[in-house]
N, C-alpha and C. Protein backbone atom coordinates (compact mmCIF):
# COMPACT_ATOMS: atom_id res chain seq x y z
N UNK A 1 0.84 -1.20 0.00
CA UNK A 1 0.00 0.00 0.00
C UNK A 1 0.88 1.25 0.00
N UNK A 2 0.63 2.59 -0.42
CA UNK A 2 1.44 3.33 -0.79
C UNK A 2 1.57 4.37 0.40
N UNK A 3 2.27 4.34 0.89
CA UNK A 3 2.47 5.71 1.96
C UNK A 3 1.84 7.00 1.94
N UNK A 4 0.99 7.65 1.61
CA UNK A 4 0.74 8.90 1.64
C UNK A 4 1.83 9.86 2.06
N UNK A 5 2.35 9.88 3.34
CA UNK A 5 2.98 10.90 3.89
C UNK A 5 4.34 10.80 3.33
N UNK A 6 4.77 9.60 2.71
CA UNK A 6 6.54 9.42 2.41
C UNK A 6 6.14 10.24 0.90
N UNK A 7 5.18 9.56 0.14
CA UNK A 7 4.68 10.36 -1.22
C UNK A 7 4.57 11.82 -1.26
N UNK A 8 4.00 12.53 -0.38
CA UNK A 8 3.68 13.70 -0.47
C UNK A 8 5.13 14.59 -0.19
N UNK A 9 6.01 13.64 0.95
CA UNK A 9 7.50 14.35 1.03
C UNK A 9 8.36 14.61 -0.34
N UNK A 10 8.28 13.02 -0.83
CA UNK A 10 9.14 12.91 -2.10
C UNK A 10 8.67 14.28 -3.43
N UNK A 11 7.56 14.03 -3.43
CA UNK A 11 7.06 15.26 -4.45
C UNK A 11 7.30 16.66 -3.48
N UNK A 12 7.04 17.19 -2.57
CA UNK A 12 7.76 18.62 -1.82
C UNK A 12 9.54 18.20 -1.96
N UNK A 13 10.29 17.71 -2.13
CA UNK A 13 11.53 17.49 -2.13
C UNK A 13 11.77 17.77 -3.46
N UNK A 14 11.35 16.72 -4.32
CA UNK A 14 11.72 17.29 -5.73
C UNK A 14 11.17 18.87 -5.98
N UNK A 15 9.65 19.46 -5.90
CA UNK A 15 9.72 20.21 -6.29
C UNK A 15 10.48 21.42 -6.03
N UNK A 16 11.20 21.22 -4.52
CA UNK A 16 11.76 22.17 -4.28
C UNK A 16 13.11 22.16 -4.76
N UNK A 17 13.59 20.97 -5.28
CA UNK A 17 14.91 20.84 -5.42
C UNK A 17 14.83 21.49 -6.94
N UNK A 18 13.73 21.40 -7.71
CA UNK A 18 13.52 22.22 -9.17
C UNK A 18 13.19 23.10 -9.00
N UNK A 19 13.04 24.23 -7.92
CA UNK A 19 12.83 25.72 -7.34
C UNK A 19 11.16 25.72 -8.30
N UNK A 20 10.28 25.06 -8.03
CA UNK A 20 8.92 24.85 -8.61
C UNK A 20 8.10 25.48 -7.43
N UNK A 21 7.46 26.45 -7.54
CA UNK A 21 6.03 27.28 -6.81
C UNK A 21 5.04 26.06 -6.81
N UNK A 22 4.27 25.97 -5.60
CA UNK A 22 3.53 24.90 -5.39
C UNK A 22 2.28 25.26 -6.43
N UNK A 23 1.82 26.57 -7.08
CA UNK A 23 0.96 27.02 -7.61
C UNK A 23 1.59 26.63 -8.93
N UNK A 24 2.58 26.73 -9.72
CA UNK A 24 3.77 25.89 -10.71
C UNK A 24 2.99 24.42 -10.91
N UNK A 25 3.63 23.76 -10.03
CA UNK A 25 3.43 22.54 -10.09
C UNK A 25 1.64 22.03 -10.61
N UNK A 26 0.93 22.89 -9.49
CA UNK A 26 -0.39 22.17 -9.02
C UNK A 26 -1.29 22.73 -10.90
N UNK A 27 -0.65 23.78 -11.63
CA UNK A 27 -1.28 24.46 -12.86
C UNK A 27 -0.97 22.98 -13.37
N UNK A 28 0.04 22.80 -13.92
CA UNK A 28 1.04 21.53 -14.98
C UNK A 28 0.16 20.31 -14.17
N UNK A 29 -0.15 20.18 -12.93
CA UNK A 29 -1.23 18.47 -12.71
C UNK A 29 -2.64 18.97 -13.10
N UNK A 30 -3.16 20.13 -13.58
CA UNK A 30 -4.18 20.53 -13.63
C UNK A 30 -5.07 20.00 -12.29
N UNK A 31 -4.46 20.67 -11.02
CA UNK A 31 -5.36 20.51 -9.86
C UNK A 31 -5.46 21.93 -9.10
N UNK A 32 -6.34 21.93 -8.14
CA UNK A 32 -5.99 23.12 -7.41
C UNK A 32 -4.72 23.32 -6.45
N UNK A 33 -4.29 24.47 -6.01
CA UNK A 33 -3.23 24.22 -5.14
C UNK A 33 -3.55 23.97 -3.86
N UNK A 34 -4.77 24.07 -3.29
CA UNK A 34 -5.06 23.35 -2.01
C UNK A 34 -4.38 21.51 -2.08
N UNK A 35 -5.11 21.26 -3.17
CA UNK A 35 -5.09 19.91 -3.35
C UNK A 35 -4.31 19.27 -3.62
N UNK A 36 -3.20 20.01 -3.97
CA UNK A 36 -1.60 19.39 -4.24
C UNK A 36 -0.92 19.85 -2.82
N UNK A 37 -1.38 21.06 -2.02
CA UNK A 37 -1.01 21.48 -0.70
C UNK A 37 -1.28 19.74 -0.13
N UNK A 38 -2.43 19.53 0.19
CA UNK A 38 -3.33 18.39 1.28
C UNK A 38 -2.07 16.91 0.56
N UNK A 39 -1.85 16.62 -1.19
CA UNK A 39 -0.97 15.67 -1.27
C UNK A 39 0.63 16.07 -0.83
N UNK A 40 1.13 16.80 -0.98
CA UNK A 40 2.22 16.76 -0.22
C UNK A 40 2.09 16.61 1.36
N UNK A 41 1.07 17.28 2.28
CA UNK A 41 1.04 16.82 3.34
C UNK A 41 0.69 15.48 3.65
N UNK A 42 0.45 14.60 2.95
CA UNK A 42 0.18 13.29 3.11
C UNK A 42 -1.60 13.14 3.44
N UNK A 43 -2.20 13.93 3.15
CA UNK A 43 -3.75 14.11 3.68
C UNK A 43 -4.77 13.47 2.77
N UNK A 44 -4.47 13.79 1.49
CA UNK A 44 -5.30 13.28 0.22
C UNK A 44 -4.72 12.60 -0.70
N UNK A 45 -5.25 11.36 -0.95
CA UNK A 45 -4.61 10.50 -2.31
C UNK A 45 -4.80 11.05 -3.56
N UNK A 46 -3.82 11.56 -4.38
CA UNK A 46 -4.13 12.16 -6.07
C UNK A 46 -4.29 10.87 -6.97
N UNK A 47 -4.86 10.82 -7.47
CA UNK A 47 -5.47 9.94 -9.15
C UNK A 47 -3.98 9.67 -9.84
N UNK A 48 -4.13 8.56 -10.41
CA UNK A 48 -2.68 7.88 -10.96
C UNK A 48 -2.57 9.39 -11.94
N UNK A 49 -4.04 9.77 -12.45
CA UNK A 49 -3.42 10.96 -13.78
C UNK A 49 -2.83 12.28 -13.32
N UNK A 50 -3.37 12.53 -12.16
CA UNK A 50 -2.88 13.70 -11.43
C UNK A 50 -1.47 13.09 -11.16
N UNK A 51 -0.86 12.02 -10.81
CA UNK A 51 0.27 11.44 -10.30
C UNK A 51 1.09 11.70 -11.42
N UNK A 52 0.91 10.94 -12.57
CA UNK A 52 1.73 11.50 -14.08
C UNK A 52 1.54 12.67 -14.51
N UNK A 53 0.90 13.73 -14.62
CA UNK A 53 1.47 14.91 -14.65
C UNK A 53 2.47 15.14 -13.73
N UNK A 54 2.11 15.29 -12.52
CA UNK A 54 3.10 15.79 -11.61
C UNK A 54 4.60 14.94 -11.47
N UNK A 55 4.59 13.90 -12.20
CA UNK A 55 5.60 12.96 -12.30
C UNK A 55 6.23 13.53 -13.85
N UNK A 56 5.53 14.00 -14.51
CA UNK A 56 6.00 14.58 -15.67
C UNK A 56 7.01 16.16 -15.81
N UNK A 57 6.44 16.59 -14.98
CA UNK A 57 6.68 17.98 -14.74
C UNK A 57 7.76 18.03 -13.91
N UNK A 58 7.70 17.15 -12.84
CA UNK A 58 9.30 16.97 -12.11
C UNK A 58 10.06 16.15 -13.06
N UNK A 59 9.94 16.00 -14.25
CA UNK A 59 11.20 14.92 -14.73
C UNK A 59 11.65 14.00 -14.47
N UNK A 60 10.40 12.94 -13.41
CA UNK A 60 10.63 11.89 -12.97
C UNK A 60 10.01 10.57 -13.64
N UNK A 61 9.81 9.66 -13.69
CA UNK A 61 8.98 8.07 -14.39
C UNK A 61 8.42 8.05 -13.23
N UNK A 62 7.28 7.47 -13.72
CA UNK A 62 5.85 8.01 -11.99
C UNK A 62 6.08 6.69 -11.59
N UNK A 63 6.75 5.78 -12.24
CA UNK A 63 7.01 4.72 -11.32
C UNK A 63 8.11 5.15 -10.18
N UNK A 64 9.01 5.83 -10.61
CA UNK A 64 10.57 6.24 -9.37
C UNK A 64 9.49 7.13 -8.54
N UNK A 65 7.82 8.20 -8.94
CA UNK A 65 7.83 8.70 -7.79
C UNK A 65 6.75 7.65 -6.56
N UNK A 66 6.18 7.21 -7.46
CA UNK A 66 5.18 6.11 -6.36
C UNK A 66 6.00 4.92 -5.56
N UNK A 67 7.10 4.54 -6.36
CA UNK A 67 8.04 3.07 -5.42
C UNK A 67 8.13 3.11 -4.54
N UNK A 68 7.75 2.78 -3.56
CA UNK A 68 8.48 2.45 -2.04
C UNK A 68 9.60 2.54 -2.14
N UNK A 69 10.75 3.33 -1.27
CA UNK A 69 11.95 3.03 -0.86
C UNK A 69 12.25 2.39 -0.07
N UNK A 70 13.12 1.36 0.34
CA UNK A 70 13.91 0.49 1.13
C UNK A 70 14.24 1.42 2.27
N UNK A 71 14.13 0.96 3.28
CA UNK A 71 14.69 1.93 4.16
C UNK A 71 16.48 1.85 4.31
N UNK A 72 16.70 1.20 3.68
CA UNK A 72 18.47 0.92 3.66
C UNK A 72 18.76 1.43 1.95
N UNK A 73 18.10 2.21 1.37
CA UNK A 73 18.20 2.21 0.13
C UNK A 73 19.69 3.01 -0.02
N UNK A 74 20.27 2.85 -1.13
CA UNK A 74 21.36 3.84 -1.23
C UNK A 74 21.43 4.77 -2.17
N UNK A 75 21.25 5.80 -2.12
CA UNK A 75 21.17 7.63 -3.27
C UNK A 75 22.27 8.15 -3.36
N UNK A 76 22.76 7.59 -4.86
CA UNK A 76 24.10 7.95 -5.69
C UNK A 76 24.19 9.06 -6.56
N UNK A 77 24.49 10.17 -5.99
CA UNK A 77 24.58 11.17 -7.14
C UNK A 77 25.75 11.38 -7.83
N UNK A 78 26.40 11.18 -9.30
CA UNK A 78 26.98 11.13 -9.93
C UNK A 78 27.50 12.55 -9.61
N UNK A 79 29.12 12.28 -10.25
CA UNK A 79 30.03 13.85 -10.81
C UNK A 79 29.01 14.28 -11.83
N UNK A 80 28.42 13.82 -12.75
CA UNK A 80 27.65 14.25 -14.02
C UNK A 80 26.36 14.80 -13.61
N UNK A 81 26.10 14.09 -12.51
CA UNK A 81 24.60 14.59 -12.18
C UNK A 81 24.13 15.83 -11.50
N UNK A 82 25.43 16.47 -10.85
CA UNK A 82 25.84 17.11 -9.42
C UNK A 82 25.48 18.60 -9.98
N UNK A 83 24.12 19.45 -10.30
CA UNK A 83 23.94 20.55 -10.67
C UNK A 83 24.80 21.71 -9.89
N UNK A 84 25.47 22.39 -11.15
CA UNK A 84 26.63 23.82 -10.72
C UNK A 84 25.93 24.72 -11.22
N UNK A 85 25.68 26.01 -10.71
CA UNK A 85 24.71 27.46 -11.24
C UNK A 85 25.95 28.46 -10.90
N UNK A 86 26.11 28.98 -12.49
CA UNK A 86 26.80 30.24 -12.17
C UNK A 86 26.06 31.67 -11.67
N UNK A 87 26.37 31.41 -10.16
CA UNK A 87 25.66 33.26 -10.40
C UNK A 87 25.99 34.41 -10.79
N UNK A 88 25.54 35.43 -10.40
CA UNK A 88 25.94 37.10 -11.00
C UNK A 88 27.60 37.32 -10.14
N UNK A 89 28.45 37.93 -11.05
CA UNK A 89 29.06 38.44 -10.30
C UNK A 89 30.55 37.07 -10.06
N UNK A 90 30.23 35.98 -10.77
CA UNK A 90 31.09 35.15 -11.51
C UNK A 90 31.41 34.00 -9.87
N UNK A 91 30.82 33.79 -9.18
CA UNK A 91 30.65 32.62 -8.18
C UNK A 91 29.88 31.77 -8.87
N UNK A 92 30.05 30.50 -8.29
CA UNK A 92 29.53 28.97 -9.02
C UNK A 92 29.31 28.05 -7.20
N UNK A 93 28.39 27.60 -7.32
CA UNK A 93 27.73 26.68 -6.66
C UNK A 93 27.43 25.21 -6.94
N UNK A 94 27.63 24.51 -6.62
CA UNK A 94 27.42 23.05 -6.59
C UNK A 94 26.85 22.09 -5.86
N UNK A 95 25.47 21.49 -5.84
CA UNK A 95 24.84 20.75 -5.06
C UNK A 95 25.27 19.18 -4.99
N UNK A 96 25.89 18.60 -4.33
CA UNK A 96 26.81 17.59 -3.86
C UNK A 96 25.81 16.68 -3.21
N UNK A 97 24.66 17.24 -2.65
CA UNK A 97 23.41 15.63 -2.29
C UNK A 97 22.63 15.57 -2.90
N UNK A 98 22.14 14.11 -2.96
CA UNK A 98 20.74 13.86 -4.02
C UNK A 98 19.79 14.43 -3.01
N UNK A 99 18.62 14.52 -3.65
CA UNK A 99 17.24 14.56 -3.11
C UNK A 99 16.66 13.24 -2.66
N UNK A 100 16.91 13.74 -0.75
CA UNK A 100 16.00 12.81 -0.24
C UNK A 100 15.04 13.37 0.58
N UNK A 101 13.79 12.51 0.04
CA UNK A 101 12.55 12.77 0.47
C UNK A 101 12.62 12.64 1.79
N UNK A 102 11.94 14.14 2.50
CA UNK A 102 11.83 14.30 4.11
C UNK A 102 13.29 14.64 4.65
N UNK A 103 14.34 14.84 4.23
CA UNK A 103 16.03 15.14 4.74
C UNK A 103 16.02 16.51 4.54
N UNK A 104 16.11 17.19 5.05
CA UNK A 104 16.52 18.73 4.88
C UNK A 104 18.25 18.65 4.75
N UNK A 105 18.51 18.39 4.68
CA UNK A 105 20.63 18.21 4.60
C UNK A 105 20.49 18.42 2.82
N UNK A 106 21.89 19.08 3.19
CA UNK A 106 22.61 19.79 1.59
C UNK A 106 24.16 20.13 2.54
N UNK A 107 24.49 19.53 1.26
CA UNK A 107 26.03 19.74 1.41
C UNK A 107 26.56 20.49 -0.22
N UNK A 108 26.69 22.13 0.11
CA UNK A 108 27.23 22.41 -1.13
C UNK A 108 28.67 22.48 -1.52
N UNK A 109 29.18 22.80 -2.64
CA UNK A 109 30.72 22.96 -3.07
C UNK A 109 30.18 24.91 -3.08
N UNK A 110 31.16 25.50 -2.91
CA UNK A 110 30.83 27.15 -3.73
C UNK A 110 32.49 27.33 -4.27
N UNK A 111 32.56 28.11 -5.15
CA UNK A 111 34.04 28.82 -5.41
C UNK A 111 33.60 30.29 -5.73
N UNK A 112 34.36 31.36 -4.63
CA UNK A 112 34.07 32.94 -5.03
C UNK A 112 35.15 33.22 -5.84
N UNK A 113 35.06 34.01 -6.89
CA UNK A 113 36.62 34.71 -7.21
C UNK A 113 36.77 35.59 -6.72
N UNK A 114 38.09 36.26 -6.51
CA UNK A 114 38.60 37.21 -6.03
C UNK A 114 37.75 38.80 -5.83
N UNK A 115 37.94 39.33 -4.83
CA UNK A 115 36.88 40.63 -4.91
C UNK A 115 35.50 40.17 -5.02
N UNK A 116 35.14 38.81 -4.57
CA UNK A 116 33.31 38.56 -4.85
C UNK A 116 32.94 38.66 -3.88
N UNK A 117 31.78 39.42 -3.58
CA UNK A 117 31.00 39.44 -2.67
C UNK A 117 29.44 38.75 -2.82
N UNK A 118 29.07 37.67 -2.00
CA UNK A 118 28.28 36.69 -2.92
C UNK A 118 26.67 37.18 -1.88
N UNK A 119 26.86 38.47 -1.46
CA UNK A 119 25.75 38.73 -0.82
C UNK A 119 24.88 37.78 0.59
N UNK A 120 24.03 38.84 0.64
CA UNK A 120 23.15 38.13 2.50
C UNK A 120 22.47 37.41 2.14
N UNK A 121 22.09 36.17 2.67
CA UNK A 121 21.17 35.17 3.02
C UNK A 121 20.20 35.22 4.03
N UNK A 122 18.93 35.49 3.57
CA UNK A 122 18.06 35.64 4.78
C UNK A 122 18.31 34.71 5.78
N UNK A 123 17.52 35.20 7.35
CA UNK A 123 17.73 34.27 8.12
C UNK A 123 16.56 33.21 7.57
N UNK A 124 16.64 31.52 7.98
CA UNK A 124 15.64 30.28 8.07
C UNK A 124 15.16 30.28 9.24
N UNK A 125 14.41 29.01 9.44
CA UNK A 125 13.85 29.16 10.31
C UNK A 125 14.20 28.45 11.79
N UNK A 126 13.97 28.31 12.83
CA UNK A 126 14.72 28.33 13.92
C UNK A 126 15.10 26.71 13.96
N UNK A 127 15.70 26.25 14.39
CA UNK A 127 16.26 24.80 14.51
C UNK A 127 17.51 24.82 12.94
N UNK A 128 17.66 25.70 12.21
CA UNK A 128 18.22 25.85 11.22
C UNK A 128 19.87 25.44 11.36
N UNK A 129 21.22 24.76 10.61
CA UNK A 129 22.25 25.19 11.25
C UNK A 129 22.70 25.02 10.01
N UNK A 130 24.11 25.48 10.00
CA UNK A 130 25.35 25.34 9.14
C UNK A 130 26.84 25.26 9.62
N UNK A 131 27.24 24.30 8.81
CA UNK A 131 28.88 24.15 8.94
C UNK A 131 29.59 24.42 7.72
N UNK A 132 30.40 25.60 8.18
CA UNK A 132 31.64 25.97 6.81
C UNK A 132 32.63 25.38 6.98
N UNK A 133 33.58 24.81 5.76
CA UNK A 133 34.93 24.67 5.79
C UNK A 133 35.84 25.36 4.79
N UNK A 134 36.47 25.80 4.88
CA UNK A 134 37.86 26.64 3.32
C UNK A 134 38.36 25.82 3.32
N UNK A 135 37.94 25.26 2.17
CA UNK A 135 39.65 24.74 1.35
C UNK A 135 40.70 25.68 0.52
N UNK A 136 40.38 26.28 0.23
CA UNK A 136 41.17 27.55 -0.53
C UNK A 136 41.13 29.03 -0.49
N UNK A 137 42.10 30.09 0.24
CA UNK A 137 41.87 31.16 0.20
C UNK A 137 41.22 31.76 1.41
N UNK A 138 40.40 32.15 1.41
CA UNK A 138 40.08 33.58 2.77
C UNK A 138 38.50 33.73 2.36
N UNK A 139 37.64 33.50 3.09
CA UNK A 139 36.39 33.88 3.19
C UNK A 139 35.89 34.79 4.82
N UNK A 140 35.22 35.84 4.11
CA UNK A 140 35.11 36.65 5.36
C UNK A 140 33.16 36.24 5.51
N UNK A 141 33.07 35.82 6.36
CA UNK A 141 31.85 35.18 7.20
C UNK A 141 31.01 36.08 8.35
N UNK A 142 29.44 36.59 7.43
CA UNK A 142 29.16 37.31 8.36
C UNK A 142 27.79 36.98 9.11
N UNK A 143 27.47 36.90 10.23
CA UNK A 143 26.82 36.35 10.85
C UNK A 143 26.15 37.58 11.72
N UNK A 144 24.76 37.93 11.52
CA UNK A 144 24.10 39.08 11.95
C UNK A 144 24.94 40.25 11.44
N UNK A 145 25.64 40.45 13.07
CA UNK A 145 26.59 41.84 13.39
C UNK A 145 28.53 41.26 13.54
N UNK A 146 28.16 40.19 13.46
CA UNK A 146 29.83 39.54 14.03
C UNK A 146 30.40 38.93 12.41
N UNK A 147 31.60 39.97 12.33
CA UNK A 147 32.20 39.44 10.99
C UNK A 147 33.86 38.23 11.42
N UNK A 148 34.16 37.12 10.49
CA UNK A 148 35.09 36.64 10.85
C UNK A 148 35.83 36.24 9.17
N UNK A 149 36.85 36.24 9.46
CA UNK A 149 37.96 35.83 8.33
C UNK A 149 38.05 34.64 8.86
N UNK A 150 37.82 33.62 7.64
CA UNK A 150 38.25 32.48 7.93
C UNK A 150 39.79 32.02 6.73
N UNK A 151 40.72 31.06 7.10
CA UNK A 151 41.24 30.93 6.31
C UNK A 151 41.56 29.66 5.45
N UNK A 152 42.41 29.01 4.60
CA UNK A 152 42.62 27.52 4.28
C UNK A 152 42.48 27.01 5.73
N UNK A 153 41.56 25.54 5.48
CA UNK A 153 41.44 24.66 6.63
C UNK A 153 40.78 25.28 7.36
N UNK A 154 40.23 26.06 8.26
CA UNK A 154 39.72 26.37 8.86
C UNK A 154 37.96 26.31 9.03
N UNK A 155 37.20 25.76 9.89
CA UNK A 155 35.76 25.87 10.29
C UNK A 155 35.12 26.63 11.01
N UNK A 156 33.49 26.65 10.33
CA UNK A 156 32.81 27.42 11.55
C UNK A 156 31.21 26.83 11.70
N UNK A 157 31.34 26.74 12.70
CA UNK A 157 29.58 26.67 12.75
C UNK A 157 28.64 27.76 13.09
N UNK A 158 27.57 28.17 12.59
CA UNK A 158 26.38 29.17 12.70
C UNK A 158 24.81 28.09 12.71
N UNK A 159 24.89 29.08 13.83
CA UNK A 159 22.87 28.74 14.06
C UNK A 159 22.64 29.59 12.40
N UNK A 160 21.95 29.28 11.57
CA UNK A 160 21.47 30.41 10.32
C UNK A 160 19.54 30.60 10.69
N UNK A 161 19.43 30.65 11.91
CA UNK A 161 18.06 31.85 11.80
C UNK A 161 18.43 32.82 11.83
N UNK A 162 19.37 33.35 11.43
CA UNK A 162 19.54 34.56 11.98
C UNK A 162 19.98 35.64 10.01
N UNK A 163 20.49 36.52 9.49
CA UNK A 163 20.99 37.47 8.12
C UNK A 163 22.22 36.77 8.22
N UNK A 164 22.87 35.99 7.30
CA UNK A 164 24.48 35.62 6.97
C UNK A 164 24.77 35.85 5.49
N UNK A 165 26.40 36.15 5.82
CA UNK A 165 26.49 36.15 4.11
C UNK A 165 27.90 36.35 4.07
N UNK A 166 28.40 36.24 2.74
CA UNK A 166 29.61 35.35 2.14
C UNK A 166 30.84 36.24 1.30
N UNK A 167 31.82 36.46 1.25
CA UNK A 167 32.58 37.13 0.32
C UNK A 167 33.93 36.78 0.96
N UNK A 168 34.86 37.28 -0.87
CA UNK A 168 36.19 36.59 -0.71
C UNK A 168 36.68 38.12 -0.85
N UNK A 169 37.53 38.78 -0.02
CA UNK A 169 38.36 40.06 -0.31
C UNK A 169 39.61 39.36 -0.38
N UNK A 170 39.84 38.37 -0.63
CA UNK A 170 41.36 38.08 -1.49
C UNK A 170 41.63 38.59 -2.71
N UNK A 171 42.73 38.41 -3.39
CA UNK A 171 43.17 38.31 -4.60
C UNK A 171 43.11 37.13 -5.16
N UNK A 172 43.06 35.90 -4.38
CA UNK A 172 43.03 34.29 -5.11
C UNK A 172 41.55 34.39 -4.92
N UNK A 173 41.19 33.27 -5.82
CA UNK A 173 39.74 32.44 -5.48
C UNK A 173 39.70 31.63 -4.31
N UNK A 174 38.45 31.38 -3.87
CA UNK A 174 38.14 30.86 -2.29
C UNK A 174 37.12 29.94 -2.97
N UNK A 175 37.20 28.88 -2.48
CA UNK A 175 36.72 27.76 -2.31
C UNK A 175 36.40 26.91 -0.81
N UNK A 176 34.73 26.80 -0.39
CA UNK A 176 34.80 25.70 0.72
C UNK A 176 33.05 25.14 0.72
N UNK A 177 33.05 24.69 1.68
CA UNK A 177 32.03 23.88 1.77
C UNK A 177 30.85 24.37 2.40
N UNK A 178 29.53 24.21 2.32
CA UNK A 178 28.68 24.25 3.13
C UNK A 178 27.76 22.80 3.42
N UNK A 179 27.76 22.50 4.88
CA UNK A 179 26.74 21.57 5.40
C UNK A 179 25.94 22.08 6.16
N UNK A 180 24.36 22.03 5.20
CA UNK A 180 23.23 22.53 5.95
C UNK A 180 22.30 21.94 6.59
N UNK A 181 21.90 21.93 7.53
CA UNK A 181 20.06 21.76 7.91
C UNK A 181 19.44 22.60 8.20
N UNK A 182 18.76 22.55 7.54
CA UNK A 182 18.21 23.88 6.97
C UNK A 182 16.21 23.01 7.30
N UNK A 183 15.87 24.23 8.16
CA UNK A 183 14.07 23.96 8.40
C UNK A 183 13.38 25.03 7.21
N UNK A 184 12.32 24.99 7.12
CA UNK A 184 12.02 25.40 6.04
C UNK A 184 10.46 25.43 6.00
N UNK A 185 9.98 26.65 6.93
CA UNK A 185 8.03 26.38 6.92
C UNK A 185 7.56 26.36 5.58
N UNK A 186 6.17 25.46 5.37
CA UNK A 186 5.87 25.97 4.37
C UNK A 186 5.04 27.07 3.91
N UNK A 187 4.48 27.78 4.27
CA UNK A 187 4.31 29.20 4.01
C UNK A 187 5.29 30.07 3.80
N UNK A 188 6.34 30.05 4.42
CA UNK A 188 7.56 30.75 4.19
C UNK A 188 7.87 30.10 2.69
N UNK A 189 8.06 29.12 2.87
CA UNK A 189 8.86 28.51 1.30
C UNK A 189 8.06 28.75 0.11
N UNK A 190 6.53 28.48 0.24
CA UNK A 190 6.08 29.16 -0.57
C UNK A 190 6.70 30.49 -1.15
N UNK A 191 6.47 31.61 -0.18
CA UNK A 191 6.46 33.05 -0.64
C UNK A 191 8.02 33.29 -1.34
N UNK A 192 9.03 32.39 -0.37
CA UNK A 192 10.39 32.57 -1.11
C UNK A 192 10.14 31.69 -2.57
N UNK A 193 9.43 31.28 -2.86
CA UNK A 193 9.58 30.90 -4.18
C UNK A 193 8.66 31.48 -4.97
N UNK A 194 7.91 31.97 -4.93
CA UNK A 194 7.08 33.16 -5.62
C UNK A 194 8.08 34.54 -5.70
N UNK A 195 9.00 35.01 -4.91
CA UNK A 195 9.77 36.01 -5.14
C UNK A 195 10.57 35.73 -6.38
N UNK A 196 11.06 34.38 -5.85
CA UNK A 196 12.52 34.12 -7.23
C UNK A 196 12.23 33.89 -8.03
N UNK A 197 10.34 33.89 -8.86
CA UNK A 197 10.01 33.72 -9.78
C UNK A 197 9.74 35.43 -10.19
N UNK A 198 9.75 36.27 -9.82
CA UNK A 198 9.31 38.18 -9.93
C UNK A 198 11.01 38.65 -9.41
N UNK A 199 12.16 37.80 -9.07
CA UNK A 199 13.26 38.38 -9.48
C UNK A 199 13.43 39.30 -8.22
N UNK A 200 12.91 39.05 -7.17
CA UNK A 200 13.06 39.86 -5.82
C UNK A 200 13.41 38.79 -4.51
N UNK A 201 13.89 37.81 -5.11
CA UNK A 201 15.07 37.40 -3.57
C UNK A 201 16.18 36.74 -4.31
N UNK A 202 16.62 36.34 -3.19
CA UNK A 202 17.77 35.88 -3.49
C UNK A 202 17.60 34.53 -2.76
N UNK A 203 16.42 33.84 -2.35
CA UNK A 203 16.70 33.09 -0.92
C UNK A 203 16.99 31.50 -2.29
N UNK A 204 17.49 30.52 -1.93
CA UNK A 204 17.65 29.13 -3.09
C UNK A 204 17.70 28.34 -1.64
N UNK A 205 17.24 26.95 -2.63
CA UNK A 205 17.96 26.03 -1.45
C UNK A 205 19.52 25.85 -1.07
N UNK A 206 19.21 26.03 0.04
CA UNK A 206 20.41 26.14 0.94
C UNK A 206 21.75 26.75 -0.21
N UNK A 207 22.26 27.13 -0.98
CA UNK A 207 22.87 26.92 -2.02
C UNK A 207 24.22 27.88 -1.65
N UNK A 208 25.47 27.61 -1.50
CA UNK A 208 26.41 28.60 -1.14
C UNK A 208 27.66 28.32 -2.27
């Protein structure tokens, strides 16, 4: 029998991992967005046809989204598979975990070049955290009101409910890591994804 609540995660996971507006999605299954709201919460069963659209539209085979997973299953994301976005201002990002349904964890790659300032990250929501590491170069790390230079090798951890944000005032490129858990209401996530569709935030998943 099919899980409702693991189903409704897997489809909120992908769509968020395709930065898809729940109002996006719910147009392309031709349903309302209550009703794709109630299936991601695990509340209402959608129709195999409502299931293949929405299996269509995420770029998935509606068999990979209905399967049961193993609870020992193992999620291999390829070098090939591993989406990099260049942003403004010549920084590149790299998402390093697959999408798993119900996991809030992201582990990104970022590289700033020299003189980049890769701008603030709103605060998330409370239970939120992050771990930085440099592998290369000097990243200056700002957290509310408290700024820190970090350098090669070096870590930090931040609660992120709170304004953070990122830049390299070197002359080399900076390169390091981010490991997030990252909470994420959904009303909030909604509205941040209705902005980045009108070009007025900046908020992505977890993405550094």
């Amino acid at each position: 029998m099919l899980d409702l609540a693991v189903l409704g995660m897997r489809i909120q996971a992908l769509r968020h991992d395709r930065k898809l507006t729940l109002q996006h999605l719910a147009e392309a299954a031709d349903v309302s967005v209550s009703m794709l709201s109630s299936v991601e919460r695990g509340q209402k069963a959608p129709t195999i046809v409502v299931l293949a659209r929405v299996a269509d539209d995420l770029g998935v085979p509606l068999a990979e989204l209905v399967t049961q997973p193993d609870d020992s299953q193992l999620i291999v994301r390829r070098a090939a598979d591993q989406e990099s976005v260049d942003e403004p201002g010549g920084w590149r990002r790299t998402a390093l975990t697959p999408v798993v349904p119900g996991v809030n964890f992201e582990w990104i790659h970022t590289t700033l070049p020299p003189n980049c300032d890769a701008g603030s990250f709103p605060a998330y929501a409370p239970g939120s955290h992050e771990y930085i590491v440099v592998r290369s170069g000097t990243l200056r790390l700002t957290i509310a009101d408290t700024s820190v230079r970090l350098n090669a090798g070096d870590s930090a951890y931040f609660a992120a409910d709170v304004t953070h944000a990122y830049a390299n005032e070197g002359s080399e490129p900076c390169t390091y890591y981010v490991a997030a858990l990252i909470m994420r209401p959904r009303a909030a996530q909604a509205r941040a994804r209705e902005g980045e569709r009108g070009g007025n935030s900046r908020e992505k998943p977890k993405s550094r």
